[in-house]
Structure formats: structure tokens, C-alpha cells
C-alpha atoms as a PDB file:
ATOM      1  CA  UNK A   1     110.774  88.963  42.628  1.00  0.00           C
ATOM      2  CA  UNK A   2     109.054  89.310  39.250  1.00  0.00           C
ATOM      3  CA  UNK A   3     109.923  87.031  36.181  1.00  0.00           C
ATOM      4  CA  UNK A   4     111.352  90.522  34.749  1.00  0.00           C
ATOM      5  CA  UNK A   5     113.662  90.246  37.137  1.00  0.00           C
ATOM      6  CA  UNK A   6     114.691  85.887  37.265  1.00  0.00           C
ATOM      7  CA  UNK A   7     118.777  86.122  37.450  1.00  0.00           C
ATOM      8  CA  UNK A   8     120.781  85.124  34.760  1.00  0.00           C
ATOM      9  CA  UNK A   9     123.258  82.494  36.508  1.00  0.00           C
ATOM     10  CA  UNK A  10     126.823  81.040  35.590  1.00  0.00           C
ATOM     11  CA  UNK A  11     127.686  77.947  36.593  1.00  0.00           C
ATOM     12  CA  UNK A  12     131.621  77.414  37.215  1.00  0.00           C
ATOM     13  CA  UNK A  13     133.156  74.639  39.201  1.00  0.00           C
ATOM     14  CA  UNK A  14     136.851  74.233  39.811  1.00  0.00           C
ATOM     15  CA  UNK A  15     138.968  75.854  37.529  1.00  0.00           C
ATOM     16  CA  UNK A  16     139.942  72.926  34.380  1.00  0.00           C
ATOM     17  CA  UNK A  17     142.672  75.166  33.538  1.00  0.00           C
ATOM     18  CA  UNK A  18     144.570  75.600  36.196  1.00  0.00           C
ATOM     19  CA  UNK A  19     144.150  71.432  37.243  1.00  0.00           C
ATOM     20  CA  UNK A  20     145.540  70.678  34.361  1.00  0.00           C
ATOM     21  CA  UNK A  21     148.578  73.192  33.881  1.00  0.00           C
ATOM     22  CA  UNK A  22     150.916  70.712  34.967  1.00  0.00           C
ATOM     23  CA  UNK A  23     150.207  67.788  32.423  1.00  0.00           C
ATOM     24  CA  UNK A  24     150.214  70.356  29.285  1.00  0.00           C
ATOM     25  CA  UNK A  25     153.409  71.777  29.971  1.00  0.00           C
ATOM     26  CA  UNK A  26     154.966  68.432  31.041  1.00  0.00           C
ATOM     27  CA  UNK A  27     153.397  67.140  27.481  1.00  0.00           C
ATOM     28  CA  UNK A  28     155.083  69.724  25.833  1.00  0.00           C
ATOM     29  CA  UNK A  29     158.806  68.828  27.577  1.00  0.00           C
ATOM     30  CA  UNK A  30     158.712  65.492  25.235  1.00  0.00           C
ATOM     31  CA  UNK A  31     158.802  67.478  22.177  1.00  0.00           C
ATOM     32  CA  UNK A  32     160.993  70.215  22.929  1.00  0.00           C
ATOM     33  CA  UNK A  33     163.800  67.896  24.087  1.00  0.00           C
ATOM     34  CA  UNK A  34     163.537  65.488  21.087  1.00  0.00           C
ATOM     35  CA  UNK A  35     163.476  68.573  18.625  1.00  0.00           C
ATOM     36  CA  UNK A  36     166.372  70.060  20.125  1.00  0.00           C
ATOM     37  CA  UNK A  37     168.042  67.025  19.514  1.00  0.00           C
ATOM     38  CA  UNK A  38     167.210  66.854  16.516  1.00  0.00           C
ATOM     39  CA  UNK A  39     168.578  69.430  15.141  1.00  0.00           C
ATOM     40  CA  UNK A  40     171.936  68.506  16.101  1.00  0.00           C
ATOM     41  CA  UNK A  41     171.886  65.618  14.834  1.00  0.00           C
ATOM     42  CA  UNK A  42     170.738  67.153  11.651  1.00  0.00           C
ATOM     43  CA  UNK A  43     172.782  69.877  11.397  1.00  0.00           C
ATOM     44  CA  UNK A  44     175.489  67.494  11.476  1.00  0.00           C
ATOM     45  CA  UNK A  45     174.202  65.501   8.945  1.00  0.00           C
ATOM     46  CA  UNK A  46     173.838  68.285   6.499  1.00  0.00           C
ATOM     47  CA  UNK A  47     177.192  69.850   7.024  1.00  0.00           C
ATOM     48  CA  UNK A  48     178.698  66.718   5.994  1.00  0.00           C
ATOM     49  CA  UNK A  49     176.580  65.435   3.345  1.00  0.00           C
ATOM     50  CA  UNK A  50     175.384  69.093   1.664  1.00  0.00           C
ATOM     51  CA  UNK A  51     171.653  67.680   1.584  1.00  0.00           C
ATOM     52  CA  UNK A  52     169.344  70.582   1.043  1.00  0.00           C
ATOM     53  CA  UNK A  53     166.499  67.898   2.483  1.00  0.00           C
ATOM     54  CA  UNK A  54     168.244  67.547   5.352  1.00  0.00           C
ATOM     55  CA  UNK A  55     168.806  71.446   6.110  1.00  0.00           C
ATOM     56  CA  UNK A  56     165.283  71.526   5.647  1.00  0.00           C
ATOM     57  CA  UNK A  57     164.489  68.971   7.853  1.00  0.00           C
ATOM     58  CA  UNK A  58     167.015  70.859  10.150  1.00  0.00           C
ATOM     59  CA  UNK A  59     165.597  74.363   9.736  1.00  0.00           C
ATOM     60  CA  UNK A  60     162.032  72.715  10.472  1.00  0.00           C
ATOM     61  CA  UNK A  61     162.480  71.113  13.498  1.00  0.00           C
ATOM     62  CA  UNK A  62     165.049  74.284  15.096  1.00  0.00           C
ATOM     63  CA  UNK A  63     161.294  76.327  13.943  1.00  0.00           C
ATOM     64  CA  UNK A  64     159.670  73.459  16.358  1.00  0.00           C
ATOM     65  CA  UNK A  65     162.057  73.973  19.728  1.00  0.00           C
ATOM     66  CA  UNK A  66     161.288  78.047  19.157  1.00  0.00           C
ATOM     67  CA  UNK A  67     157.396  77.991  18.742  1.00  0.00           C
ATOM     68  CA  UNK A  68     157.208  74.934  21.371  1.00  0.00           C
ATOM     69  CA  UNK A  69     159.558  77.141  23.789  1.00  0.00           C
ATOM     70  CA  UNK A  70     156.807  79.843  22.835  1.00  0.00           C
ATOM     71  CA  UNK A  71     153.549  77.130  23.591  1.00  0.00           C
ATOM     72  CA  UNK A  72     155.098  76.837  27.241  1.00  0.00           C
ATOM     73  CA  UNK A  73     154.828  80.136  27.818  1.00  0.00           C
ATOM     74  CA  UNK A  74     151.222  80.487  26.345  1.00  0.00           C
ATOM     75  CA  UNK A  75     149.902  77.422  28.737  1.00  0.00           C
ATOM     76  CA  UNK A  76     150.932  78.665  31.224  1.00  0.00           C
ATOM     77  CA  UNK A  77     149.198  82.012  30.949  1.00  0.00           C
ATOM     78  CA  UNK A  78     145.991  80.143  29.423  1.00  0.00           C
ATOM     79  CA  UNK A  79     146.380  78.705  32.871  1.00  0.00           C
ATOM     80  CA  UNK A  80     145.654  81.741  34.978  1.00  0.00           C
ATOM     81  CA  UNK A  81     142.321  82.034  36.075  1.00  0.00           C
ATOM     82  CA  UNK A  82     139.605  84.854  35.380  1.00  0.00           C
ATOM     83  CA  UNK A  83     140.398  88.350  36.418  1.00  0.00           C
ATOM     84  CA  UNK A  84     139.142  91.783  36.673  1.00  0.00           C
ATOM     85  CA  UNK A  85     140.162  92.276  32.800  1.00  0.00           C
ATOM     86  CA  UNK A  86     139.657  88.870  31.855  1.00  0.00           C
ATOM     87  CA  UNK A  87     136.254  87.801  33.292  1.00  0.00           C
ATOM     88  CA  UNK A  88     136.269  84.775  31.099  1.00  0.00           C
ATOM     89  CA  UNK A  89     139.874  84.039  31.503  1.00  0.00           C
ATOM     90  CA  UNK A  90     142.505  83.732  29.627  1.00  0.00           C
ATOM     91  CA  UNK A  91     142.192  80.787  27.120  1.00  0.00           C
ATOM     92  CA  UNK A  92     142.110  82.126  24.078  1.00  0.00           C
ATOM     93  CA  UNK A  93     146.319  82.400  24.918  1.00  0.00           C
ATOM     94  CA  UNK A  94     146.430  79.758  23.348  1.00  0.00           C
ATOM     95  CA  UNK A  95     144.712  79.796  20.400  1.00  0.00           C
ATOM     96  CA  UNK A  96     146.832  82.734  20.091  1.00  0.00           C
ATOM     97  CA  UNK A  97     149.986  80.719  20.654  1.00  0.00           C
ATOM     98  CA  UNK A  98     148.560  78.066  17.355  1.00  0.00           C
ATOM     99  CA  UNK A  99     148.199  81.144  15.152  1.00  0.00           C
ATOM    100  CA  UNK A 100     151.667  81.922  15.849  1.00  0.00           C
ATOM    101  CA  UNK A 101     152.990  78.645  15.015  1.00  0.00           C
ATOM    102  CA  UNK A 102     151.423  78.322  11.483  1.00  0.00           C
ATOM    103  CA  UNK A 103     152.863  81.309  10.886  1.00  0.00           C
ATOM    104  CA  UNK A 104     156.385  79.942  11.700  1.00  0.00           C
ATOM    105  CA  UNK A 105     155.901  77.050   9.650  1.00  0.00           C
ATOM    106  CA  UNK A 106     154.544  78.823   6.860  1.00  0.00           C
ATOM    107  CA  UNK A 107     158.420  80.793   7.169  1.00  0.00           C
ATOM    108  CA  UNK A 108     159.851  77.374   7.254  1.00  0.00           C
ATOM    109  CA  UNK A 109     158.230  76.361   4.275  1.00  0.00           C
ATOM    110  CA  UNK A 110     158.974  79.462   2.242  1.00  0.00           C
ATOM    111  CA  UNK A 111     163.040  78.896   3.064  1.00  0.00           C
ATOM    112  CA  UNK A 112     162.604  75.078   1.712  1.00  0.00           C
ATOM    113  CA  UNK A 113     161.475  76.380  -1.499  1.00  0.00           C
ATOM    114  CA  UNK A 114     164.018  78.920  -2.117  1.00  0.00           C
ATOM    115  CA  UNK A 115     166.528  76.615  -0.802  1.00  0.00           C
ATOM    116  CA  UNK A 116     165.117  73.766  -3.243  1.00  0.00           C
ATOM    117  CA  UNK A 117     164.690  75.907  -5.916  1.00  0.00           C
ATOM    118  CA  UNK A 118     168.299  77.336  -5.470  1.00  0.00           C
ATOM    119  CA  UNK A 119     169.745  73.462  -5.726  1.00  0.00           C
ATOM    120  CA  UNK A 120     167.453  72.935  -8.932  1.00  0.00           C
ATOM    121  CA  UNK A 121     169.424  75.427 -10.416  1.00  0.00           C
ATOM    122  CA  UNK A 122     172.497  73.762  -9.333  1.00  0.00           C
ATOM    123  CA  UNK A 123     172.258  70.600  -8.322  1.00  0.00           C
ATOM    124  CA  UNK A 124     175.118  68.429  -6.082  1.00  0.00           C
ATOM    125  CA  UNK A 125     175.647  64.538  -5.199  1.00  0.00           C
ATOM    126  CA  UNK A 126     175.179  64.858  -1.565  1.00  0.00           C
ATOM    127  CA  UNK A 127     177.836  63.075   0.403  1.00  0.00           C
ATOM    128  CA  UNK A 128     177.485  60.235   3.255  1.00  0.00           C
ATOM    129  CA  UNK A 129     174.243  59.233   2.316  1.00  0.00           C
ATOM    130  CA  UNK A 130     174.127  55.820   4.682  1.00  0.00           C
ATOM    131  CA  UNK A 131     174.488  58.209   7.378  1.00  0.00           C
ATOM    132  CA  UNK A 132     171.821  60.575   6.449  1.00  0.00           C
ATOM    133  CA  UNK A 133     169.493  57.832   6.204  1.00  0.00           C
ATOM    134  CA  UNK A 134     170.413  56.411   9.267  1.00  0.00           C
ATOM    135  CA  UNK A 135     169.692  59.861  11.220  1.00  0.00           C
ATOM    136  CA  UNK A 136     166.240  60.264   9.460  1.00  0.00           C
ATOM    137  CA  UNK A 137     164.768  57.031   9.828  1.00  0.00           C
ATOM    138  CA  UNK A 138     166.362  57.267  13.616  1.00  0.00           C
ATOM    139  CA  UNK A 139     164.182  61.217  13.872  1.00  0.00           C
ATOM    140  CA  UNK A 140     160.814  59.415  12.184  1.00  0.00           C
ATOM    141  CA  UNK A 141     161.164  56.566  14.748  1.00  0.00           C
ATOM    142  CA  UNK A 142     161.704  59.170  18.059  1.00  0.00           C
ATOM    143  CA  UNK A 143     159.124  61.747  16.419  1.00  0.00           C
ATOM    144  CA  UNK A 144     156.323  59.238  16.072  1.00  0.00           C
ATOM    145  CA  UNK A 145     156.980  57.829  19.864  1.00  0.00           C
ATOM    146  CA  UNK A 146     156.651  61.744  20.885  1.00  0.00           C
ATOM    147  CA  UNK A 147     154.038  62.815  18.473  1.00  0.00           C
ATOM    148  CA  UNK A 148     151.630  59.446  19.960  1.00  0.00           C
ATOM    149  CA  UNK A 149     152.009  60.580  23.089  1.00  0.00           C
ATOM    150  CA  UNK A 150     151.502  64.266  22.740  1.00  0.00           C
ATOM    151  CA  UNK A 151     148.241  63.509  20.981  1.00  0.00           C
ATOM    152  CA  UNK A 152     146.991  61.530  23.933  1.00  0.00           C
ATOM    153  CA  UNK A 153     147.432  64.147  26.121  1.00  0.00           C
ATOM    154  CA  UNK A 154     146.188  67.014  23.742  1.00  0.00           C
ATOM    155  CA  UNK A 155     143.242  64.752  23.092  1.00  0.00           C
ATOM    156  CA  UNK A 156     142.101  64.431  26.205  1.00  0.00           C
ATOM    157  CA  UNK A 157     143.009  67.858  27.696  1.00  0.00           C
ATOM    158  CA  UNK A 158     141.235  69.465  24.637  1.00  0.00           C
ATOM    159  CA  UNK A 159     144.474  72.083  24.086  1.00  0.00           C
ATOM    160  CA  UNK A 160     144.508  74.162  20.544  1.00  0.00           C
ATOM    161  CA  UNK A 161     148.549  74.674  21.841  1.00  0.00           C
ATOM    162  CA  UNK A 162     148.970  70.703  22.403  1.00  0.00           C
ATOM    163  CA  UNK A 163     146.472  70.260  19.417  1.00  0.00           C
ATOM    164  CA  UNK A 164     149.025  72.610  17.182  1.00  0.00           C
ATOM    165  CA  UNK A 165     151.676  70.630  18.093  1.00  0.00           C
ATOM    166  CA  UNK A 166     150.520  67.620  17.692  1.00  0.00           C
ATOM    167  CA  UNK A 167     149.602  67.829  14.297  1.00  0.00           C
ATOM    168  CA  UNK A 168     153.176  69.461  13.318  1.00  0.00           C
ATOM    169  CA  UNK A 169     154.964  65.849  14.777  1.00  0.00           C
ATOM    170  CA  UNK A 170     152.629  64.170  13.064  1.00  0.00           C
ATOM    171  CA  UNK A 171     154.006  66.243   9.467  1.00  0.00           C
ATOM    172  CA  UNK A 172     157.755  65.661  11.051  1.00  0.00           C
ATOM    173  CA  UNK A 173     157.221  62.032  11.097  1.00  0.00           C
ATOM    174  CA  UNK A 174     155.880  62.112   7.631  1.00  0.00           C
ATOM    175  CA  UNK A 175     158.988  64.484   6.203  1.00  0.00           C
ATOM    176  CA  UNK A 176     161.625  62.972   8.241  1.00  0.00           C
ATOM    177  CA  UNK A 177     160.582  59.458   6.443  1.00  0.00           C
ATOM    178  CA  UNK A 178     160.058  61.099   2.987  1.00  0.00           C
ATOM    179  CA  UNK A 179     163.747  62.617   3.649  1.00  0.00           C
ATOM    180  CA  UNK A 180     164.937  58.729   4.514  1.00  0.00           C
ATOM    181  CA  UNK A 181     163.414  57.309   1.363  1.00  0.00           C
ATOM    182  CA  UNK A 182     165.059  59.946  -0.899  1.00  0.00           C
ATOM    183  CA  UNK A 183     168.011  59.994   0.351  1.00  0.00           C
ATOM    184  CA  UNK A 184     168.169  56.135  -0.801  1.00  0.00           C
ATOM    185  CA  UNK A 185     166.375  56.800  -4.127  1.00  0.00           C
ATOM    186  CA  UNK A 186     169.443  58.888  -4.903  1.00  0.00           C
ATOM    187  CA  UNK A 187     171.785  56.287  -3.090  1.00  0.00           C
ATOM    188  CA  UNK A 188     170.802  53.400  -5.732  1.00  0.00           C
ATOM    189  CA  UNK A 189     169.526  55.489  -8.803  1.00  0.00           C
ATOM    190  CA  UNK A 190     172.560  58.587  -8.795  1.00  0.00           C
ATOM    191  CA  UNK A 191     169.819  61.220  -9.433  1.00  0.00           C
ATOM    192  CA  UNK A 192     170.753  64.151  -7.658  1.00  0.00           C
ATOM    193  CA  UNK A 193     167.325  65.921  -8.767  1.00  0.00           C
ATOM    194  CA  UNK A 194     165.459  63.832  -6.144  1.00  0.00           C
ATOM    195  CA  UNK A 195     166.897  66.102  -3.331  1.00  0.00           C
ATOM    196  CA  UNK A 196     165.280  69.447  -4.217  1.00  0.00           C
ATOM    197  CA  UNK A 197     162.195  67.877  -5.783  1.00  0.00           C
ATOM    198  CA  UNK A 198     161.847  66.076  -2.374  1.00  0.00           C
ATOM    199  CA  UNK A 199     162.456  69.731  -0.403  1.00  0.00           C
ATOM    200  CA  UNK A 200     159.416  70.985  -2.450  1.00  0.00           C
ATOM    201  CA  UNK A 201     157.235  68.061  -1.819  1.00  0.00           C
ATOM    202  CA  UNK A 202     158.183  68.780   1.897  1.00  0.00           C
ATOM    203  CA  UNK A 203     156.887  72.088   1.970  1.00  0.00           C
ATOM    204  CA  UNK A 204     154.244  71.006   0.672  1.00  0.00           C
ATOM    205  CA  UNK A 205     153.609  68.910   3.837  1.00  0.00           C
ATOM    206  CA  UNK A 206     154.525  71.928   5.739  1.00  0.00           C
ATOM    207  CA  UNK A 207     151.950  74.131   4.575  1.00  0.00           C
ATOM    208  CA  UNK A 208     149.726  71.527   4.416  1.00  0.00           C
ATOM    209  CA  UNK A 209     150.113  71.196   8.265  1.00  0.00           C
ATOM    210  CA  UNK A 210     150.010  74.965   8.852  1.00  0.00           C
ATOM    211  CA  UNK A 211     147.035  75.063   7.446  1.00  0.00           C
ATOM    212  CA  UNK A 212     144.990  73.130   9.617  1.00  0.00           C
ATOM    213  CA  UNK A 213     146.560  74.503  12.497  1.00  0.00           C
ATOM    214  CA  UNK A 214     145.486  78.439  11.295  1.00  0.00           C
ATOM    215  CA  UNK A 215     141.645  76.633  10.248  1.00  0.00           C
ATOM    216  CA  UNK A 216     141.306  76.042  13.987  1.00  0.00           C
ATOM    217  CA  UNK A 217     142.977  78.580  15.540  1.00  0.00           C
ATOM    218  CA  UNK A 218     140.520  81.013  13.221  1.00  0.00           C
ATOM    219  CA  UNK A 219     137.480  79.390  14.483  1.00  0.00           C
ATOM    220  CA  UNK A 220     137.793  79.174  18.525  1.00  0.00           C
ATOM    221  CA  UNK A 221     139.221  83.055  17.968  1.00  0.00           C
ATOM    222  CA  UNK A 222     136.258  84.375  16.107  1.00  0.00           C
ATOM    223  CA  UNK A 223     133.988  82.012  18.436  1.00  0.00           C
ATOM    224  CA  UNK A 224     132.901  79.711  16.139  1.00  0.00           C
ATOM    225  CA  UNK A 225     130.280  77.042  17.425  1.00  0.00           C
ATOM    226  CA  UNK A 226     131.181  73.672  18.745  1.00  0.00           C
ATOM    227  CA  UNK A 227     130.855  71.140  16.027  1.00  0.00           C
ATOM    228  CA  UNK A 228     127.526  69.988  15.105  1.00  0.00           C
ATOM    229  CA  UNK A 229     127.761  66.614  16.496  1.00  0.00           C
ATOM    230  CA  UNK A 230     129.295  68.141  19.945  1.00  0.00           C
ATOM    231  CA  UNK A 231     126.222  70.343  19.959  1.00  0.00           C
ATOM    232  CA  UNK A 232     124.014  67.434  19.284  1.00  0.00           C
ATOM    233  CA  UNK A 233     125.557  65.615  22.557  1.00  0.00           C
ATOM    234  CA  UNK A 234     124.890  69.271  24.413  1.00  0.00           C
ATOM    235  CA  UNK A 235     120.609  69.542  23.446  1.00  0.00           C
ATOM    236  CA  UNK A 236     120.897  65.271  24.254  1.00  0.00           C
ATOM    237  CA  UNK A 237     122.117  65.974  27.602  1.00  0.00           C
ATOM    238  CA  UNK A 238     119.606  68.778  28.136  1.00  0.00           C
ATOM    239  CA  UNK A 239     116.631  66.578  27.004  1.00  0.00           C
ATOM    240  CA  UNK A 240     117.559  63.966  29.828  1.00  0.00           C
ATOM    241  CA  UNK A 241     115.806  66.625  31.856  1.00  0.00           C
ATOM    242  CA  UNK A 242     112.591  67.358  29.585  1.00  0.00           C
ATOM    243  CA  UNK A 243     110.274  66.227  32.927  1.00  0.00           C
ATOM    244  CA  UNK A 244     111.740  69.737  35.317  1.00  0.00           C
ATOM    245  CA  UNK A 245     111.409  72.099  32.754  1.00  0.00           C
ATOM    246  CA  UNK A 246     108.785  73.495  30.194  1.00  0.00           C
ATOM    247  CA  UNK A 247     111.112  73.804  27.300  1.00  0.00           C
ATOM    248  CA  UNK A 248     114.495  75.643  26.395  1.00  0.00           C
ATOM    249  CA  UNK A 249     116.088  78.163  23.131  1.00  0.00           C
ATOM    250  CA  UNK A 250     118.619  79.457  21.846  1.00  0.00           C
ATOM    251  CA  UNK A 251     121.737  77.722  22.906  1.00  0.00           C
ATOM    252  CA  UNK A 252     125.169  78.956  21.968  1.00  0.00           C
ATOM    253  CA  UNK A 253     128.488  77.514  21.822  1.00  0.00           C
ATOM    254  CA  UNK A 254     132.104  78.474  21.448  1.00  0.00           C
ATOM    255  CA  UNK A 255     135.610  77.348  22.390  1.00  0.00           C
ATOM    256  CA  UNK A 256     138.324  79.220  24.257  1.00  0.00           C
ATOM    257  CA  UNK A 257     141.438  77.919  25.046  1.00  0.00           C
ATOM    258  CA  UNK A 258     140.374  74.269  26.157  1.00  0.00           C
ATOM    259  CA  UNK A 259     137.177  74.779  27.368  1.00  0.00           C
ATOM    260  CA  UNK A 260     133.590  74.389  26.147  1.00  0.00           C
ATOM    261  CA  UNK A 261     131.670  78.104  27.013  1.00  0.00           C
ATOM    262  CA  UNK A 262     127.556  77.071  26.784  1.00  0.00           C
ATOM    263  CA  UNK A 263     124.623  79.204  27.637  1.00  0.00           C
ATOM    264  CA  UNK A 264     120.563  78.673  26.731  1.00  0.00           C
ATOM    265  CA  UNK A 265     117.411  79.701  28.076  1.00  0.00           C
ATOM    266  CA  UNK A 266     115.475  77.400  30.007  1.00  0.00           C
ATOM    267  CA  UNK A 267     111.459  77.877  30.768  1.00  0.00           C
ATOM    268  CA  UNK A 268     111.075  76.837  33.831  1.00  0.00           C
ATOM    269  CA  UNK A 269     107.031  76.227  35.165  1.00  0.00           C
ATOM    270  CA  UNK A 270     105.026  79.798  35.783  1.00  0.00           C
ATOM    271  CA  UNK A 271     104.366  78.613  39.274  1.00  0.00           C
ATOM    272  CA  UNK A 272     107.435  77.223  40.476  1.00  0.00           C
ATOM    273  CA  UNK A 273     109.621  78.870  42.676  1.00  0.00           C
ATOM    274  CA  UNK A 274     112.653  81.214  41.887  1.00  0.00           C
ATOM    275  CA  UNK A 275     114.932  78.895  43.787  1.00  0.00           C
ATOM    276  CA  UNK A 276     113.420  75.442  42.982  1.00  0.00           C
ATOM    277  CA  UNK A 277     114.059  76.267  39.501  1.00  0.00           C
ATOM    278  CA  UNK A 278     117.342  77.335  40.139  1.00  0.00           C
ATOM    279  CA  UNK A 279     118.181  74.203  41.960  1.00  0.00           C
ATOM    280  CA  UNK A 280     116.409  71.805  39.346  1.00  0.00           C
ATOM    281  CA  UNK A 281     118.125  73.575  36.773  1.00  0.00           C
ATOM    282  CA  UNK A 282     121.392  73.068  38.302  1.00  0.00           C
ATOM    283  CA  UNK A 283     121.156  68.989  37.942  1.00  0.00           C
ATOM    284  CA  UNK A 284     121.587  69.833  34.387  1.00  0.00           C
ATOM    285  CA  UNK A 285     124.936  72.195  34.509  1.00  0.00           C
ATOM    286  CA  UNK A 286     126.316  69.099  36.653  1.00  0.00           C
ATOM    287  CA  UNK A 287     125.340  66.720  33.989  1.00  0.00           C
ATOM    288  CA  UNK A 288     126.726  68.273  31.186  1.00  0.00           C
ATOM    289  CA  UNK A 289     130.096  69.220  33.415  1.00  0.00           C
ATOM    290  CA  UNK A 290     130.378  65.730  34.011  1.00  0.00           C
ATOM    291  CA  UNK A 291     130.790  65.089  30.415  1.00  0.00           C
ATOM    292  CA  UNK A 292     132.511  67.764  29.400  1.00  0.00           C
ATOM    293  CA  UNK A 293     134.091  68.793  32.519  1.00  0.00           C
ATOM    294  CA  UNK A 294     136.080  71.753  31.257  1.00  0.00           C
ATOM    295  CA  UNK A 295     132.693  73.339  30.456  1.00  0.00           C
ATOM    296  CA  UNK A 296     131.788  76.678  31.343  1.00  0.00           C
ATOM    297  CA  UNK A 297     127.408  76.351  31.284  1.00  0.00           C
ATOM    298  CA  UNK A 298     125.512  79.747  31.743  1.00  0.00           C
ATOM    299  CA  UNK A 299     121.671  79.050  31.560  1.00  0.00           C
ATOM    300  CA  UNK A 300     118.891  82.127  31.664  1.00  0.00           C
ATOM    301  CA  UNK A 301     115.859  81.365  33.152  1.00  0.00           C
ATOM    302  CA  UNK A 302     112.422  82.227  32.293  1.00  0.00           C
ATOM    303  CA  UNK A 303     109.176  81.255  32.973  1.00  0.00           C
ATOM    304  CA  UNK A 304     107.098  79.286  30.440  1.00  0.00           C
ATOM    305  CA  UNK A 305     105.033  81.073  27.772  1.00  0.00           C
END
């Protein structure tokens, strides 16, 4: 076989996806119970107390059961392994599935403000405050215990769909309090102005959350590279080798779903073997699969200038 003609190779072990189905959609269980909850109890709330920052809180967290109900569904079919149509599976589901969620909160936010904006216009004392308190402190508490938990898992399974909905607890915590504390500024001071001003400063949150979500989503769905220090790790792991091969250019990177996708040339010795090089070449797919196991390495080799 001439150099023309060295093989391009692709490395895949065990599918990451698919071994790990189980503990993202389990993850996601946590949320979707405590949300659905939630609501309830904050529906309740509002209805008898007329707080427009509890209807938002309401309205935001009956957003979070639909788009979580909707993040099942997309892990599960990121899960699915690489098929005639989708050689390089199907990750990118979920990226898909984040997208979708910023633009649910971004709705959410947009009903806050007109809500707020309606009560500025005509504002009311809102009724059983102790007991709005109570329920939002009591939703902060449960949210953070959920939203800790959740970004364990989506930490170490590397999901943009746990990763999403991670970052949206983290905002409920945040509102939920915010929510608490006003409610008791208007307890003590009688300012019923507090209420929609604190609605607006919630959306704020909201689309402060949705953005980040959409700023990742964007990248792993228009391939963006791997952070630089991630790529850093990548050419450190490579140069552990240096004594096998002559040298090595243009690597790529990219993210799909939650899985690293890596490919580079490697020059391999003139002289050597097609299938020493291949198998010397190898130790360094396993080594960089060992620390970042979900990665997919494709190297090209070519024989040294």
C-alpha cells in the first residue's frame, strides 16, 4: 500500500451515550417531581394572596415540568446510537432540547413583565403574606437540594440537557429567595410597589439564565471548538507520545451532545510499517479516551515529510 493510500481510522469504544442513559434521565426525575410540586403549592399561594411574584414564580416553574418533560424525551433519543442517517449519532438532540428551553424561559419572562407592568399600573396589598413566605423560602430550600445534585450529575456526564437545567434551578433558587425577601419587605414596610418591581427584577434573572443556556447551545450546534484550555489538555496528552511519532497538525474539536469529537494528523516514520503505526498510534486514542472517555478520536495518518 502506498502512503497515498494510509487509511484514515476512527477510533470508537463503547458507546458513552447509551451507558449513561439511565443516570441522565434518572437526574432529570429530581427536578420534574419537585417542580411539579411546586407549582401547586404556588398556585395556591397566589390564589389566596393575589401576589403577581408568586404567579410568576408559579408560571416559571409549571415552564420547568414542560421543558424538563421535553429534556426526557431528548436524552433519550441523544441516547440512540449511530445509524445509517446519523453516522455520528444523535447528540446534538440535545443541544437541540437546551435551545428549546431558553426559548421557554424567554416566554416566561416576557409574561412576568406584562404581568408586573400590569400591577404597576394598579397596584394591590397582597394577602397572607406569612404564608407566602413560608412556601418560598420552603421552594429555595427543596430547589437548591435538587439543583446541587443535578449539577453533579450534569457535571460529570458532560449533558448540554442536564447542563440547561441545571443552570435554570440554580436561577429558581435565586428568584424563589428574592420572592421570600419581598414578600417580607412589603410585610414590615406596607409598600405594595415592591411586588411588581420584584417581578421585573425576576425576569431579569430569567433572561439572564436563558441566555447562557442559548450561548452554549449555539456553540456545540454550529461546532464550535472545545475550550482553549480543554484543547490544551488534548495536544498535552498527544505530546506524552512525541518518542512514536514524527510530529502531528491540524487538530479539530467540537462538541455534540455529551461527547468530545477529535481528529488530527499524525506523521508517523517513512519506514515504519502501515500497521505498526496504526497500532502505536492507537496507545494515544486510549490515552486520551481514558481522560475524556466520552471522546470520539479520529486520527489521519501520514508519513513524515
Amino acid at each position: 500500500m502506498t502512503p497515498l493510500q494510509i487509511p484514515t481510522r476512527h477510533a470508537e469504544g463503547e458507546d458513552p451515550l447509551s451507558r449513561t442513559e439511565r443516570a441522565r434521565t434518572e437526574a432529570l426525575f429530581a427536578p420534574l417531581l419537585s417542580n411539579a410540586l411546586l407549582v401547586v403549592a404556588k398556585l395556591i399561594v397566589w390564589l389566596l394572596s393575589g401576589s403577581v411574584s408568586v404567579l410568576s414564580e408559579a408560571v416559571h416553574s409549571a415552564t420547568d415540568v414542560f421543558v424538563t418533560t421535553v429534556q426526557l424525551i431528548t436524552v433519550r433519543l441523544a441516547a440512540r446510537p449511530a445509524d445509517h442517517d446519523h453516522a455520528y449519532g444523535h447528540g446534538k438532540f440535545e443541544n437541540i432540547s437546551a435551545a428549546i428551553e431558553a426559548f421557554f424561559i424567554m416566554a416566561v419572562a416576557a409574561f412576568v413583565v406584562w404581568q408586573a407592568v400590569a400591577k404597576l399600573h394598579s397596584p394591590a396589598v397582597p394577602a397572607h403574606l406569612e404564608v407566602g413566605i413560608g412556601v418560598m423560602i420552603a421552594s429555595s430550600v427543596i430547589t437548591c437540594f435538587v439543583w446541587l445534585r443535578l449539577r453533579k450529575v450534569a457535571d460529570l456526564e458532560q449533558s448540554p440537557a442536564l447542563q440547561a437545567e441545571a443552570m435554570q434551578l440554580q436561577a429558581d433558587v435565586w428568584t424563589a429567595l428574592g420572592v421570600a425577601v419581598g414578600l417580607a419587605a412589603i410585610r414590615i414596610t406596607g409598600l405594595v410597589i415592591i411586588d411588581p418591581i420584584l417581578s421585573l427584577l425576576i425576569a431579569g434573572l430569567i433572561v439572564r439564565s436563558a441566555y447562557a443556556v442559548v450561548a452554549k447551545a449555539v456553540i456545540d450546534l454550529t461546532d464550535g471548538r472545545l475550550p482553549p484550555d480543554q484543547e490544551a489538555h488534548i495536544r498535552e496528552i498527544i505530546e506524552r507520545h512525541r518518542a512514536i511519532f514524527a510530529g502531528y497538525h491540524k487538530l479539530r474539536t467540537r462538541r455534540a451532545g455529551g461527547g468530545e469529537f477529535i481528529d488530527f494528523h499524525l506523521q508517523m516514520r517513512s519506514d515504519m510499517p502501515l500497521k505498526d503505526a496504526h497500532d502505536q498510534s492507537d496507545t494515544i486514542v486510549v490515552d486520551i479516551k481514558r481522560e475524556l472517555p466520552r471522546a470520539h478520536v479520529l486520527i489521519h495518518l501520514e508519513p513524515e515529510e
